[in-house]
Protein backbone atom coordinates (compact mmCIF):
# COMPACT_ATOMS: atom_id res chain seq x y z
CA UNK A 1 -261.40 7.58 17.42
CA UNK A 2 -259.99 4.01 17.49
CA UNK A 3 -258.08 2.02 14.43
CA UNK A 4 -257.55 -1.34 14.96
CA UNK A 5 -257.11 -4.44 13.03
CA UNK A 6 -254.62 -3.24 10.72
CA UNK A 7 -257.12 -0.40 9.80
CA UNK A 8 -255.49 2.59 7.90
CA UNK A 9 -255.84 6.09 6.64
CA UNK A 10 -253.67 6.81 3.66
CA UNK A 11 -253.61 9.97 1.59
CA UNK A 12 -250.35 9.47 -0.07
CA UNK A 13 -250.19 10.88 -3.47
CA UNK A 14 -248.21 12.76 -5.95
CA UNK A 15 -249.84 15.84 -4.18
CA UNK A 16 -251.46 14.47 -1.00
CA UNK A 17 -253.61 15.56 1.65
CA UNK A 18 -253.82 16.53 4.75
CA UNK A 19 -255.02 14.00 7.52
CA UNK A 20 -256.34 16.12 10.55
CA UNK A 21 -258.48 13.96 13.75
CA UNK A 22 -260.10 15.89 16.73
CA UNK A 23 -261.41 13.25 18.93
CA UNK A 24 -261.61 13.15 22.83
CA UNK A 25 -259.13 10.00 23.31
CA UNK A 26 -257.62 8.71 19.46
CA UNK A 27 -255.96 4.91 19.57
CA UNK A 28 -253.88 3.47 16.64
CA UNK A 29 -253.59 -0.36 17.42
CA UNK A 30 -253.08 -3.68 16.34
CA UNK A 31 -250.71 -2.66 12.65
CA UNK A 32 -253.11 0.32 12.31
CA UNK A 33 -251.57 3.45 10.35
CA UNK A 34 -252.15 7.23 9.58
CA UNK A 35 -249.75 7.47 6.17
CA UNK A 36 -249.20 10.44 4.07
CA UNK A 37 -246.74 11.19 1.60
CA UNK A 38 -245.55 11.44 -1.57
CA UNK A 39 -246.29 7.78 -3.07
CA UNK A 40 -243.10 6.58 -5.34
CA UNK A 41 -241.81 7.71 -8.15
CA UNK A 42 -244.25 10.91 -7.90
CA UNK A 43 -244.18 14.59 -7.27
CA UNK A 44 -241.71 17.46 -8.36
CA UNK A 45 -239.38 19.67 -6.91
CA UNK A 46 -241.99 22.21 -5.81
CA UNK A 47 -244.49 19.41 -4.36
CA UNK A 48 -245.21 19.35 -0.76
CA UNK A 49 -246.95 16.31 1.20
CA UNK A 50 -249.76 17.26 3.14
CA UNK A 51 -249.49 17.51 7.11
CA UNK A 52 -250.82 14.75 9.58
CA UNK A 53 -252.53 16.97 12.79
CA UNK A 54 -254.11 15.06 15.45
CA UNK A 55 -255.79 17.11 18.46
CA UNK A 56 -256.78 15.25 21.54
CA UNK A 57 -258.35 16.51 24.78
CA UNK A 58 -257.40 13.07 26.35
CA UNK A 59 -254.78 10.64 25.63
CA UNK A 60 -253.50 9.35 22.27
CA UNK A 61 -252.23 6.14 21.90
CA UNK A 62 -250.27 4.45 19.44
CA UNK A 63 -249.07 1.00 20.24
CA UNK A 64 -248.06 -2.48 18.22
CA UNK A 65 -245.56 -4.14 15.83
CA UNK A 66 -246.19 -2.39 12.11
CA UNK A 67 -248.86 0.53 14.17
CA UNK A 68 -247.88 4.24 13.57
CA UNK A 69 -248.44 7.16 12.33
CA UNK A 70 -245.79 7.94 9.07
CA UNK A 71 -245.13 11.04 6.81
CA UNK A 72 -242.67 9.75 3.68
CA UNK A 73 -241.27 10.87 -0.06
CA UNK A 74 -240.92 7.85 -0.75
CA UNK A 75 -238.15 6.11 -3.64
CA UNK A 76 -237.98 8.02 -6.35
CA UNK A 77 -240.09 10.49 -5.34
CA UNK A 78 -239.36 14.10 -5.52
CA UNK A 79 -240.55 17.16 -2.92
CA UNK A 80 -240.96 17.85 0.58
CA UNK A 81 -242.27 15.78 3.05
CA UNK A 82 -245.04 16.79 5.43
CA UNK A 83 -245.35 17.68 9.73
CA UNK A 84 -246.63 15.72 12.04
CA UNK A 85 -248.34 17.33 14.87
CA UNK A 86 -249.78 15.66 17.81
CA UNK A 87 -251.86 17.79 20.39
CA UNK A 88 -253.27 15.74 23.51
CA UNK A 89 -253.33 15.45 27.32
CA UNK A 90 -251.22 12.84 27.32
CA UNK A 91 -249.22 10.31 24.34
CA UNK A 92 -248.24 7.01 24.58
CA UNK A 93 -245.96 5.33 22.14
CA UNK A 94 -245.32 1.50 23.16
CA UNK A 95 -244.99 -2.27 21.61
CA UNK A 96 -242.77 -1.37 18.32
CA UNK A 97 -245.13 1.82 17.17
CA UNK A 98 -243.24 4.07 14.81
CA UNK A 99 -243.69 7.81 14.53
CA UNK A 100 -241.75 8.73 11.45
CA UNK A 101 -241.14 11.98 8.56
CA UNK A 102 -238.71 10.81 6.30
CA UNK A 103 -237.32 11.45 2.89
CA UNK A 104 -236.38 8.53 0.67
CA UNK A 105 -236.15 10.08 -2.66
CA UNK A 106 -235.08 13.77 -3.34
CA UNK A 107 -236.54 16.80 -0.82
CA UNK A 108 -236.74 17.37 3.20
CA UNK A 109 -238.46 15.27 5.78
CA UNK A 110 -241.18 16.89 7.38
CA UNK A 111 -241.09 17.79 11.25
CA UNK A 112 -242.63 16.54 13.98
CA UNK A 113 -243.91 18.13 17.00
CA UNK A 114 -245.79 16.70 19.64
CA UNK A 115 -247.33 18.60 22.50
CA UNK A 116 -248.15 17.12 25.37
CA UNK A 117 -249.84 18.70 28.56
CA UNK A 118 -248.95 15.70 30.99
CA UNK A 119 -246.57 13.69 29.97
CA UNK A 120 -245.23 11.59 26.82
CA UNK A 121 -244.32 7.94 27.12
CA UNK A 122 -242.09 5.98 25.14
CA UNK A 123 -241.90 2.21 25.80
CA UNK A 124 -240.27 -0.35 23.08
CA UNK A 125 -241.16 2.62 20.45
CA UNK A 126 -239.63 5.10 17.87
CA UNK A 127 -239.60 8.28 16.57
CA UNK A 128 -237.56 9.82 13.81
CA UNK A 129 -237.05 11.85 11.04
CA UNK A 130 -234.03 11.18 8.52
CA UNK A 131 -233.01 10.59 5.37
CA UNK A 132 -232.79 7.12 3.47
CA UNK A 133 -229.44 5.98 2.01
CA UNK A 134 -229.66 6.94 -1.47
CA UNK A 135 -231.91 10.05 -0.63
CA UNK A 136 -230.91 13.79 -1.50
CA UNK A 137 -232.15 16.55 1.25
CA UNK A 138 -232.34 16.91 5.26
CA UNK A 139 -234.05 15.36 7.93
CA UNK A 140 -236.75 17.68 9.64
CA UNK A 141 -236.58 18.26 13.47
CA UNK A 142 -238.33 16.68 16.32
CA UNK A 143 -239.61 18.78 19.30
CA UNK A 144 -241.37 17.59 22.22
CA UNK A 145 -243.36 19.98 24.47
């Protein structure tokens, strides 16, 4: 599976879905993005964002200024955020690509896990999970296999 051109997949809602690829090699290029969430000013207490899965037998590659892969509450928006789990061979983060679960209204940031069987590369690229400035709750953990 390949996004490019500032392509995107976003399922962000008051009580969004899940976003789950299974593809041999998956590429997220050129200000491409895989968003879910809880879009602002929505949700509740008890709402929880849906999870972004993505299960490669080969490499997974996220790469480029504004490309990434993103799990937020957003402002003003209340309940938890949701995991990101990445399953592949190999992943390669590069060029200003952001992996992020945050929380920027009121509830938890989701986790993110990634699994990797050879090796994970991170060149010029972040990952995180935290808490805005004016947000109420706790950043989620990251753990890399």
């Amino acid at each position: 599976m390949s996004l490019k051109n500032a392509a995107n997949i976003n399922v962000s809602a008051s009580d969004g879905g899940d976003i789950i690829v299974n593809a041999r090699n998956i590429d997220i290029l050129e200000e491409s993005v895989l968003i879910a969430g809880i879009g602002q000013d929505l949700g509740t207490p008890e709402t929880v964002a849906g999870d972004i899965t993505l299960n490669a037998t080969g490499e997974i590659k996220v790469a480029g200024v504004g490309s990434g892969i993103r799990n937020f509450v957003t402002l003003g928006a209340k309940g938890n955020g949701g995991n990101i789990t990445i399953n592949s061979s190999s992943l390669t983060l590069e060029d200003s690509a952001l992996l992020a679960a945050s929380n920027l209204g009121q509830g938890n940031a989701g986790n993110i896990i990634i699994d990797a069987r050879e090796n994970v590369l991170f060149d010029g690229a972040n990952a995180f999970s935290g808490i805005g400035n004016e947000a109420v709750g706790n950043a989620g953990n990251i753990s890399i296999h």
